[in-house]
Protein backbone atom coordinates (compact mmCIF):
# COMPACT_ATOMS: atom_id res chain seq x y z
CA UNK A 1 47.68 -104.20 74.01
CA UNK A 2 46.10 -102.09 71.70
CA UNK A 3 47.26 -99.13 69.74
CA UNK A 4 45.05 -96.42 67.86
CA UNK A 5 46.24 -95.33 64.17
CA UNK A 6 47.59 -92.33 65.25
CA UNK A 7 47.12 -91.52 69.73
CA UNK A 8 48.10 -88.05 69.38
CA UNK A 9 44.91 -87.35 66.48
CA UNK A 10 42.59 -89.90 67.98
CA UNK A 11 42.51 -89.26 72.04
CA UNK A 12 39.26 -91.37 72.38
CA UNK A 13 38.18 -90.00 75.31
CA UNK A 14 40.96 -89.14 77.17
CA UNK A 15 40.35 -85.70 77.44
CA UNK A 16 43.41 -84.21 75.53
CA UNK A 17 42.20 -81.61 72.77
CA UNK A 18 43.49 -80.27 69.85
CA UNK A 19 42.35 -76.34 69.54
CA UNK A 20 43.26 -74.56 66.20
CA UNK A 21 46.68 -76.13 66.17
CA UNK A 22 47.47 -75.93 69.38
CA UNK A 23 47.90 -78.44 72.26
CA UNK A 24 46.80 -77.16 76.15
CA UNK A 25 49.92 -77.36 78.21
CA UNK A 26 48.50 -79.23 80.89
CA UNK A 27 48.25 -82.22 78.60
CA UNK A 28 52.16 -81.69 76.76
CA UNK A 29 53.58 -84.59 79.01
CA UNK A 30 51.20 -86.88 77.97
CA UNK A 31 51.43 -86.15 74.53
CA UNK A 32 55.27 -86.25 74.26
CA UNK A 33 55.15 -89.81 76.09
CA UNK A 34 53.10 -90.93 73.44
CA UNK A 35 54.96 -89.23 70.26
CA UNK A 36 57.97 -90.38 71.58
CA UNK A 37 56.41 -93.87 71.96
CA UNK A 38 55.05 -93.57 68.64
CA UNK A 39 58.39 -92.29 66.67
CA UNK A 40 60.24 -94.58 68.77
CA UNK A 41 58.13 -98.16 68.21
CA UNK A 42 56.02 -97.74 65.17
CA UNK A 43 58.60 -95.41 63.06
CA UNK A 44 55.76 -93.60 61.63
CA UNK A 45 54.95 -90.15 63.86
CA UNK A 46 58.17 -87.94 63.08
CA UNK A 47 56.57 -84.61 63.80
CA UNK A 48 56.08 -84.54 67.72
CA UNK A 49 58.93 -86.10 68.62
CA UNK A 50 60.47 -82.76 66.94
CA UNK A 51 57.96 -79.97 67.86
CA UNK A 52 56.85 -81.36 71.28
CA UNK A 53 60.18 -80.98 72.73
CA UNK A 54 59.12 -77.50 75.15
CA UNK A 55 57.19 -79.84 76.98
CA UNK A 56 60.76 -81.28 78.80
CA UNK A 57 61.37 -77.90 79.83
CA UNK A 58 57.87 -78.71 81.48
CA UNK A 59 58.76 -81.69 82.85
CA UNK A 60 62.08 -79.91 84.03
CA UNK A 61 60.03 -77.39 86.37
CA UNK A 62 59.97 -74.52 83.56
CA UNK A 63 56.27 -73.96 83.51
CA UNK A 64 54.82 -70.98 81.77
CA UNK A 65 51.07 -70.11 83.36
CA UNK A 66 48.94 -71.28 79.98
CA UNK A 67 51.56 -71.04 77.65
CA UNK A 68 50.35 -73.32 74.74
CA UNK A 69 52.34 -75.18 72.46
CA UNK A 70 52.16 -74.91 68.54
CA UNK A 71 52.67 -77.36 66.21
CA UNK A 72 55.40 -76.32 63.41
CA UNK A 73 56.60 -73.95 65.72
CA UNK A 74 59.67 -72.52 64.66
CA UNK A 75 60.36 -70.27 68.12
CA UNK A 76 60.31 -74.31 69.81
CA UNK A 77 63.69 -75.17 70.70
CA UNK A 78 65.56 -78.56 72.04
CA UNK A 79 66.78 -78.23 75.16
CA UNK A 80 69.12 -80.86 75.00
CA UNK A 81 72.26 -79.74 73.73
CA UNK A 82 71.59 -76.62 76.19
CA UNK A 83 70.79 -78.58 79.27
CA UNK A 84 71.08 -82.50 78.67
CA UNK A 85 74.74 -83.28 78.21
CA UNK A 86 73.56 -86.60 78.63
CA UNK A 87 72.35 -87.08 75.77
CA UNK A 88 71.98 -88.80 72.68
CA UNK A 89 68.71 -90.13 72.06
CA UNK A 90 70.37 -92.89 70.12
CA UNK A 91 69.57 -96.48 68.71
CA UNK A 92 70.93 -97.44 72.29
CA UNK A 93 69.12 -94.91 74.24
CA UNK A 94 65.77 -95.59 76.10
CA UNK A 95 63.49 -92.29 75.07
CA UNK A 96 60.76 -93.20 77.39
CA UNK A 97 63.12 -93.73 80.16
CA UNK A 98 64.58 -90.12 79.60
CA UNK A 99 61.29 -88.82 79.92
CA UNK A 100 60.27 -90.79 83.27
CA UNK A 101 63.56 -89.54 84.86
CA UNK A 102 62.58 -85.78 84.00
CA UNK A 103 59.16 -86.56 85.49
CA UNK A 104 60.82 -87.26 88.58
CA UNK A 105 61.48 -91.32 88.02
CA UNK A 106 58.91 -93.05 89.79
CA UNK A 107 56.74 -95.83 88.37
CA UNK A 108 53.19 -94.13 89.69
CA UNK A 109 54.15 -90.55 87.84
CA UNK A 110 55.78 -92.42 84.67
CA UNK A 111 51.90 -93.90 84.33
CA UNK A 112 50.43 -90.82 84.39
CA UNK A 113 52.46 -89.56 81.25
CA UNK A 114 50.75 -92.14 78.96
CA UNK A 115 47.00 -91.71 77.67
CA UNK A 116 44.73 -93.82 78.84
CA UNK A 117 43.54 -94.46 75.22
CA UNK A 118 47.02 -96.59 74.36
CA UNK A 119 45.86 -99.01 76.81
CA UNK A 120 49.19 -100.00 77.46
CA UNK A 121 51.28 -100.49 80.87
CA UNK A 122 54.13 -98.27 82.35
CA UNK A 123 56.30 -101.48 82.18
CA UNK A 124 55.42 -102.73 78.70
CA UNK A 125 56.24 -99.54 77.30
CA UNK A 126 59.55 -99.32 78.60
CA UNK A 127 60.31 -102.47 77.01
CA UNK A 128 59.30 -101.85 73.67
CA UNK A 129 61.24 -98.62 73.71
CA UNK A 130 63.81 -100.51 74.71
CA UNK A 131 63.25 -102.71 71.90
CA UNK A 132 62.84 -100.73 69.28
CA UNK A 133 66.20 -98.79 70.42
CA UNK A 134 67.91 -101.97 69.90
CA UNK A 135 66.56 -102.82 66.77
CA UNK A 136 68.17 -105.91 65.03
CA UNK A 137 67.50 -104.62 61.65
CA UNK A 138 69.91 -101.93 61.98
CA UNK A 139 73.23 -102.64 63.09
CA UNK A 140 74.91 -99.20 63.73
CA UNK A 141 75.58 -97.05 66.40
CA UNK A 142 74.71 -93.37 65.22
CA UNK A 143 70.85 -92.67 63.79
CA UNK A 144 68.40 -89.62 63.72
CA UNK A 145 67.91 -87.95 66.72
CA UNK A 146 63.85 -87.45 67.48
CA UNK A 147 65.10 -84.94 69.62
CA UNK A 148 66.51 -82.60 67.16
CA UNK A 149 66.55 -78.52 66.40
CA UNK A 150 69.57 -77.40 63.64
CA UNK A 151 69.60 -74.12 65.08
CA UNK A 152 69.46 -74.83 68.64
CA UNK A 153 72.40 -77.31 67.92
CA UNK A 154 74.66 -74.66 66.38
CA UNK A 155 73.70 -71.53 68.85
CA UNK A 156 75.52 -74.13 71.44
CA UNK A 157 78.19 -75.02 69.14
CA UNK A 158 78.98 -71.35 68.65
CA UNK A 159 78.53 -70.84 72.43
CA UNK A 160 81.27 -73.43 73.39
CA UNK A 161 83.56 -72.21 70.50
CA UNK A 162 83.11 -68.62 71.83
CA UNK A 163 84.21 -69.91 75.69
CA UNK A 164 81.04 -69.12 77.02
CA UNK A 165 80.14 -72.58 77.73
CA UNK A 166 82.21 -75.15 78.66
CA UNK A 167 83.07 -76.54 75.19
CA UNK A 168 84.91 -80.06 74.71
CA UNK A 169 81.71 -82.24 76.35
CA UNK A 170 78.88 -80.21 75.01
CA UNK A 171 80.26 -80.80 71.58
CA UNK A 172 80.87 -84.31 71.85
CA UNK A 173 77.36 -84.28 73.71
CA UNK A 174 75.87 -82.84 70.01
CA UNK A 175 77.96 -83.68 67.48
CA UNK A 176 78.25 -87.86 68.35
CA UNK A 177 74.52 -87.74 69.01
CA UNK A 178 73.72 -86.62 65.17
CA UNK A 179 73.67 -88.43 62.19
CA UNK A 180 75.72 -86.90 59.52
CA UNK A 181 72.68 -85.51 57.87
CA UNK A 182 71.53 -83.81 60.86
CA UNK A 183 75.34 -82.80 61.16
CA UNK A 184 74.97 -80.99 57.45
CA UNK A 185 72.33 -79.05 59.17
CA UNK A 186 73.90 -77.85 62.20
CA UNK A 187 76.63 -76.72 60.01
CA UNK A 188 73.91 -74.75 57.57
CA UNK A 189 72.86 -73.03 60.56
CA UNK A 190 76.21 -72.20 62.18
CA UNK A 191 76.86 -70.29 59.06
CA UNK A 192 73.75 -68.36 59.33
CA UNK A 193 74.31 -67.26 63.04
CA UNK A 194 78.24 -66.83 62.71
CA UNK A 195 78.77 -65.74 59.32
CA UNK A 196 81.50 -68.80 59.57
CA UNK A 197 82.19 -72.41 58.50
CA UNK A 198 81.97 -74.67 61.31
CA UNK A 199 84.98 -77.25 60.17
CA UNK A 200 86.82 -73.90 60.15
CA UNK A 201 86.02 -72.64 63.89
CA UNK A 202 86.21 -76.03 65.10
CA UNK A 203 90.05 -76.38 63.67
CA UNK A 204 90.76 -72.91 65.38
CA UNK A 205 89.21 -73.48 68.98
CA UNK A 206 90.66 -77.61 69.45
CA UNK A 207 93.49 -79.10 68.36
CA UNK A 208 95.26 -82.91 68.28
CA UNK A 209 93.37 -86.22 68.19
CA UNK A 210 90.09 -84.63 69.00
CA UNK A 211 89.85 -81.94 66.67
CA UNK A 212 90.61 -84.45 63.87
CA UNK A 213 87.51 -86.58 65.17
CA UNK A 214 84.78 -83.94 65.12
CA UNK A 215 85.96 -82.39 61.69
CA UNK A 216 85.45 -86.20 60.10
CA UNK A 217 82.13 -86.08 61.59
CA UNK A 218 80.69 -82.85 59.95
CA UNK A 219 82.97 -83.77 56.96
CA UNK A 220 80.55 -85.81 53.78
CA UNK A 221 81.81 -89.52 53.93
CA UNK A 222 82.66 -89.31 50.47
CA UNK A 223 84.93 -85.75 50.63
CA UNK A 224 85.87 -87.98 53.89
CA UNK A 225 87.05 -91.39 51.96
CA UNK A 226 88.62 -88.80 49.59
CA UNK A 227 90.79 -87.28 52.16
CA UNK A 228 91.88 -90.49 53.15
CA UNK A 229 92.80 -91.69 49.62
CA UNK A 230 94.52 -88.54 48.44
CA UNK A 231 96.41 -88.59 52.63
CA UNK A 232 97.75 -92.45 51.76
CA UNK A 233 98.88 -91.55 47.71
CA UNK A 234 100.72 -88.66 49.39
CA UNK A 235 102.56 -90.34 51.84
CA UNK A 236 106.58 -91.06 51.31
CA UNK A 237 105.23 -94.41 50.26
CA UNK A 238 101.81 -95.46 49.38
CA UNK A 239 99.41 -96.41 52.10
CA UNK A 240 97.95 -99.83 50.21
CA UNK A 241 96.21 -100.84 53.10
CA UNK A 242 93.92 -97.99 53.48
CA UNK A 243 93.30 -97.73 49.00
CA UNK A 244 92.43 -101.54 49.81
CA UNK A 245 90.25 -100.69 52.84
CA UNK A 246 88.22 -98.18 51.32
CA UNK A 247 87.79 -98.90 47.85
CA UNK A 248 86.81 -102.81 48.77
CA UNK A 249 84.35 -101.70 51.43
CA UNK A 250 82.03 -99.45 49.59
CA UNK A 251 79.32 -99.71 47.26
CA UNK A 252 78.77 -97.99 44.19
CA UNK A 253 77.03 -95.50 44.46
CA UNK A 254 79.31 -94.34 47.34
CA UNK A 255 82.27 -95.11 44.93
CA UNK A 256 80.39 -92.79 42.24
CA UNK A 257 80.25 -90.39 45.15
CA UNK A 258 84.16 -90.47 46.12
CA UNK A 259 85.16 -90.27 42.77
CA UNK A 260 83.04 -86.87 42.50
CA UNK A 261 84.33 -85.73 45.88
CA UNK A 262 88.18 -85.98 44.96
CA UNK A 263 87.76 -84.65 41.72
CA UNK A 264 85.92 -81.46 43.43
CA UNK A 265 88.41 -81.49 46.23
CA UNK A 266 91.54 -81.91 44.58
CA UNK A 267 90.93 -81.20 40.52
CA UNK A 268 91.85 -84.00 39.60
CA UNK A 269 90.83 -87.50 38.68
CA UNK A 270 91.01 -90.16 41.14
CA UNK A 271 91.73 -92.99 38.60
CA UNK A 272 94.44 -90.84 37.08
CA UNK A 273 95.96 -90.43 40.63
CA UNK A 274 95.76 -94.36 41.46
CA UNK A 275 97.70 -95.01 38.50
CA UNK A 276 99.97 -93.00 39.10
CA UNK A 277 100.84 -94.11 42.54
CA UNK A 278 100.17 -97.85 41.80
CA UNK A 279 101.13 -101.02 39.36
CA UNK A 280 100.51 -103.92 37.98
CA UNK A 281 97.73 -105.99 38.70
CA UNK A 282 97.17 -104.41 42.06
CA UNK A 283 96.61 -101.51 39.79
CA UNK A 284 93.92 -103.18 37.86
CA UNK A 285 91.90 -104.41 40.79
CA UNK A 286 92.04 -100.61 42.21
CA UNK A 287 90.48 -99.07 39.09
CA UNK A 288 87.82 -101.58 38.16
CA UNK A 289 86.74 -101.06 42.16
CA UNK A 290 86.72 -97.70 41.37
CA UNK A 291 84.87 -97.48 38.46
CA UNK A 292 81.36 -98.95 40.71
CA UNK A 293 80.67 -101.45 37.99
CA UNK A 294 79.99 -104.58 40.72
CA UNK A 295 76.68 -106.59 40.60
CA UNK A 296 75.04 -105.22 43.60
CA UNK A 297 71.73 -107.54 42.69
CA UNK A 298 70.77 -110.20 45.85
CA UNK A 299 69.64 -112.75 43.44
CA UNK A 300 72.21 -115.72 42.73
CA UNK A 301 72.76 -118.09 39.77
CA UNK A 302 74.13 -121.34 41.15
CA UNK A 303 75.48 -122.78 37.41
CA UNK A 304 77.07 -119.24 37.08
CA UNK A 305 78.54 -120.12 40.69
CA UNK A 306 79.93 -123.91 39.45
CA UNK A 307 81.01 -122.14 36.31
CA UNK A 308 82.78 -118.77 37.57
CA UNK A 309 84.02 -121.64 40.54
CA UNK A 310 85.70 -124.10 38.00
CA UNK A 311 87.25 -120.59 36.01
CA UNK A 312 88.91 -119.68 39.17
CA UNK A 313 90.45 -123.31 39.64
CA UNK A 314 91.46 -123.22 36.52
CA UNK A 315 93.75 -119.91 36.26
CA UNK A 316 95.07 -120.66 40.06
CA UNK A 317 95.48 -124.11 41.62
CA UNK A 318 95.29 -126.39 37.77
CA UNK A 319 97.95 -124.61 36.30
CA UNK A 320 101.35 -123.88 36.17
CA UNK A 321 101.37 -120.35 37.38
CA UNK A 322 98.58 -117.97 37.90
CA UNK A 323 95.86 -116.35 35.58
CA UNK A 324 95.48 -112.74 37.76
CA UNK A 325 93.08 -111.52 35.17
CA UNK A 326 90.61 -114.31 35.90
CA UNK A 327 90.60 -113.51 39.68
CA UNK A 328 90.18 -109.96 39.55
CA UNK A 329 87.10 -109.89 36.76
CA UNK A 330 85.27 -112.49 39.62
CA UNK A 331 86.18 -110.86 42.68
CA UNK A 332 85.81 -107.52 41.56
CA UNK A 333 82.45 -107.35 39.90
CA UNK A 334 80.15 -110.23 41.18
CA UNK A 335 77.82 -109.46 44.13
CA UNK A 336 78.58 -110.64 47.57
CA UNK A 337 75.89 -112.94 47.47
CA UNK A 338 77.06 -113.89 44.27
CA UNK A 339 80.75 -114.57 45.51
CA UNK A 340 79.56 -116.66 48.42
CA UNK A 341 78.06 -119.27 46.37
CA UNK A 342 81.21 -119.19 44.39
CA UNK A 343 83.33 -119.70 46.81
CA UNK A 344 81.38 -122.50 48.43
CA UNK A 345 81.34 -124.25 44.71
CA UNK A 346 85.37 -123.22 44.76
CA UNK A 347 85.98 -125.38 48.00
CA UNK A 348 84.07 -128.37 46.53
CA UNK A 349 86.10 -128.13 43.30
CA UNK A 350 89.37 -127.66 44.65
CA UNK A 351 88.87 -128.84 48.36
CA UNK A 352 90.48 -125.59 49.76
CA UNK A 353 89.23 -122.62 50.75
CA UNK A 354 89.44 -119.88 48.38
CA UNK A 355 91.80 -117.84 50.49
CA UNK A 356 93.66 -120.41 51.00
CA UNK A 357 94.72 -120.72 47.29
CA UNK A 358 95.00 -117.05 46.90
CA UNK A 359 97.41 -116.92 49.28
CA UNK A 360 99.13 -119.64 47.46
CA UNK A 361 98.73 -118.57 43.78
CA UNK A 362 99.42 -114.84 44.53
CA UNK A 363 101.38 -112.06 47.38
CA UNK A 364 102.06 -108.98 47.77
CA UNK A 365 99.37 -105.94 47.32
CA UNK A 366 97.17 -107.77 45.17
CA UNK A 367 96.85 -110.86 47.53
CA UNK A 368 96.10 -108.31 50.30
CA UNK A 369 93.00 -107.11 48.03
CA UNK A 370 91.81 -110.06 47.08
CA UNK A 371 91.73 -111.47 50.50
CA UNK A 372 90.12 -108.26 51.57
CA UNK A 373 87.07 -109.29 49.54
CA UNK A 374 87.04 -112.72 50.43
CA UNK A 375 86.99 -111.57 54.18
CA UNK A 376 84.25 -108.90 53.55
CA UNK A 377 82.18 -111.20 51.24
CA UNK A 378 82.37 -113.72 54.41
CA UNK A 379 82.28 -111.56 57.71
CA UNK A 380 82.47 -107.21 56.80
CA UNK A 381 82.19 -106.61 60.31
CA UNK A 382 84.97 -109.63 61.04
CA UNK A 383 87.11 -107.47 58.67
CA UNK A 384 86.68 -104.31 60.35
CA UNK A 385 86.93 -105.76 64.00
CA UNK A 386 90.79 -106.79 62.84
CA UNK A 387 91.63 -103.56 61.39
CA UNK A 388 90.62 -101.86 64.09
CA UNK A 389 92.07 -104.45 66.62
CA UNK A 390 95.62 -103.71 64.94
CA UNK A 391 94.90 -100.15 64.94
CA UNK A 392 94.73 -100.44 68.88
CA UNK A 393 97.82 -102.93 69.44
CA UNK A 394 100.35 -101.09 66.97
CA UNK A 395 103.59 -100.28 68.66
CA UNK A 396 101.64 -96.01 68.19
CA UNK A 397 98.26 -96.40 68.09
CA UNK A 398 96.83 -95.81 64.91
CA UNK A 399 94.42 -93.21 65.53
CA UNK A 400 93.80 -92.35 61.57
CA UNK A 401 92.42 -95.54 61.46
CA UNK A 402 90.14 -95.59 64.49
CA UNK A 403 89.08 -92.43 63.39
CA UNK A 404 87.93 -93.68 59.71
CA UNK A 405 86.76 -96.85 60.66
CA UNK A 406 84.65 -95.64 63.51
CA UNK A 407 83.35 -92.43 61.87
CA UNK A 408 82.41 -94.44 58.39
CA UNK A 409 80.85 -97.39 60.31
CA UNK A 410 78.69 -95.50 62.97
CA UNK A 411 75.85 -95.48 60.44
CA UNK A 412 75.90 -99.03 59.15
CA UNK A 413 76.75 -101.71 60.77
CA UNK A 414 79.17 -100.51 63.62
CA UNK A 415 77.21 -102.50 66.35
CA UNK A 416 78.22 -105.38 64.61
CA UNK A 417 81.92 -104.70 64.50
CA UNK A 418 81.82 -104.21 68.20
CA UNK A 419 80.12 -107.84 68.64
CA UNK A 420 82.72 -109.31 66.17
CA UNK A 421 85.36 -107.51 68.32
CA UNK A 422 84.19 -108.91 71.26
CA UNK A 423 84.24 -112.59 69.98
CA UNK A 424 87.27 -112.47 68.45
CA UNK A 425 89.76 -110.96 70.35
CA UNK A 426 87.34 -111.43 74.30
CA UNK A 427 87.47 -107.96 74.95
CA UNK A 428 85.02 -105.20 73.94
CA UNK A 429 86.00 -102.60 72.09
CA UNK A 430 84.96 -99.72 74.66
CA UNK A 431 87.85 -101.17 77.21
CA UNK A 432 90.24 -101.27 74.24
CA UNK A 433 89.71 -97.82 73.19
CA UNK A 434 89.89 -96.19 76.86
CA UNK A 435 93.30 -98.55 77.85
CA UNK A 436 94.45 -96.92 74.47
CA UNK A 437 93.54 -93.80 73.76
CA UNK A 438 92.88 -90.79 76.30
CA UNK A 439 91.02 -87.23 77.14
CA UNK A 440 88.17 -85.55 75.18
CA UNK A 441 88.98 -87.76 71.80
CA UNK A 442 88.53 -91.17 74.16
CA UNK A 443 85.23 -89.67 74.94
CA UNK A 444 84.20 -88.55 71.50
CA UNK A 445 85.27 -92.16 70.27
CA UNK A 446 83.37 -94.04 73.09
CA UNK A 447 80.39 -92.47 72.55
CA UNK A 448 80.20 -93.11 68.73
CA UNK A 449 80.42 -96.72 69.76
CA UNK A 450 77.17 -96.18 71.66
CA UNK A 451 76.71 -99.18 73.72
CA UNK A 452 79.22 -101.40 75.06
CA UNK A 453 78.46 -104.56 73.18
């Protein structure tokens, strides 16, 4: 196969023309196939996957007699969220086969939609979309829609809020289909064409399980993580598990970030808060994670391993009691790549495991945090597939949970969690979620999963 620089610039003789900005209608299938082709598999054409989007109204039977399209232009509008409830275009969603099904699904019209100058079959372009969807790289469920248009997106929103349109399945349709940046502009435009904050219309028009879902998805994943802090601190007695959760699971600049998010949100400092709600060593481990100061470098120093190794035998399983101190300072500020030559130097030293002796040497909160670590540094998504696999067998369902872990994974390694699910406990985590959970907010859920893994 061969592939021009750039097919939509360089036809080569297929007859598709470019006149002062414009593109001739008759050849807008054609070119979409190929931006979406382009955006899809090489990642490096953003612009017609955006602007040619009239052209599925086209496709759709909407034809305007020599109606041309512009590039840029800002009257061009997705129809998705108005007429594709099907949607997302999402890391698990085949573009090109979208586009054959509009064209009216068979393989002889499909071939037509591609320019002859990409020299490449009907069939072999369905597969690299497909691959490219499923890209290994990339492990989470929720990415940049090609098909995207802010305004479009919240003219619909403010449409199903209003009762015009039917609202609960559009919005999951839109809202699960965006990433959170995309979200940010949705809500920008809302404002514009309402006068009124989206989090704010949404809270009026749904209530329950799903309303809490779609708020934490237009909600900043830092003012998010410090919801969930400040919602366990405030609690009758303190949530540990979710402080551990979320401070152990984030890097640091998103640590910076939460930090700056409860100190806007709630006026005060989020260390101050943690020690007021917390004690002891637990205490310590909290703030140093909170203060962002972990190596996040991928480069390891084996005699640093052997040495930081030997330190940690020597304040746990050596001695007569336990030096805390010692196992915080490692755990808490060495990288993950770091800590995983550690611990492999720990189990020659000591011939156990490193959780092993933790669980030994130490209990309670601290033990919880420090095995937290240990269980990230080995298998994050592991982790997460637990947490979430308790969250679905609790006597109640924890739904707080499945609504942080889901909505903070979706853009990082979520697919992963799902396979890790799946291994662990033989059942996906699509059939948990439905057997568990019910209505609109099973949907919304379900479909921020993306595929079932």
């Amino acid at each position: 196969m061969t592939l021009p620089s750039n097919p939509l610039v360089e036809p080569k003789g297929d007859g598709l023309e470019e006149k002062e900005g414009h593109w001739p209608q008759k050849d807008w299938p054609r070119l979409l196939a190929a931006s979406l082709f382009c955006s899809s598999h090489l990642r490096g054409l953003r612009f017609p996957a955006r602007d040619f989007l009239s052209p599925v109204d086209a496709l759709k039977g909407k034809r305007e007699s020599g109606r041309t399209l512009k590039k840029n232009d800002p009257s061009v509008v997705a129809p998705a969220a108005e007429s594709l409830p099907f949607l997302p275009l999402g890391p698990q969603t085949t573009e090109f086969s979208f586009l054959l099904e509009s064209h009216g699904g068979d393989t002889a019209s499909g071939q037509k939609m591609i320019p002859s100058s990409l020299d490449v079959s009907l069939a072999t372009l369905l597969s690299l979309s497909r691959a490219s969807s499923t890209y290994t790289g990339i492990k989470r469920t929720t990415e940049e829609c090609v098909c995207f248009n802010a305004f479009a997106d919240a003219e619909v929103i403010q449409k199903c809020i209003q009762g015009i349109r039917d609202s609960e399945q559009t919005l999951i349709g839109i809202l699960t289909a965006r990433c959170y940046a995309q979200r940010q502009l949705i809500a920008k435009e809302y404002r514009k064409i309402s006068g009124k904050d989206l989090k704010d219309d949404l809270k009026t028009d749904l209530t329950g399980n799903f309303e809490r879902l779609l708020k934490a998805l237009i909600t900043s994943p830092a003012t998010y993580d410090a919801k969930q802090l400040k919602k366990a601190m405030k609690s009758f007695q303190t949530d540990d598990s979710v402080l551990i959760e979320i401070l152990t699971t984030r890097n640091n600049k998103q640590l910076k970030e939460l930090s700056e998010a409860y100190f806007t949100e709630y006026k005060k400092n989020l260390v101050d808060d943690l020690t007021s709600q917390t004690s002891g060593y637990f205490r310590k481990a909290l703030i140093l994670l909170t203060e962002g100061k972990r190596d996040e470098s991928l480069d390891v120093n084996k005699s640093l391993a052997k040495k930081d190794a030997q330190i940690l035998y020597e304040a746990g399983e050596k001695r007569w009691g336990t030096d805390e101190d010692k196992f915080i300072e490692i755990l808490c500020l060495r990288s993950f790549s770091q800590l995983r030559l550690i611990f492999e130097e720990y189990k020659i030293i000591s011939q156990r495991e490193i959780e092993d002796s933790i669980k030994r040497e130490m209990s309670g909160h601290l033990a919880d945090l420090l095995l937290a670590i240990v269980n990230c540094v080995k298998n994050t998504a592991a982790f997460f597939a637990e947490k979430l696999y308790k969250a679905l067998k609790a006597t109640e369902t924890d739904k707080w949970a499945l609504d942080r872990i889901i909505v903070s994974r979706s853009e990082n390694d979520l697919l992963d969690i799902q396979a890790a699910y799946k291994k662990q406990y033989g059942s996906s985590l699509h059939s948990d979620i439905k057997s568990n959970v019910s209505g609109r907010y099973e949907a919304g859920l379900v479909n921020i999963c993306g595929k079932n893994v």
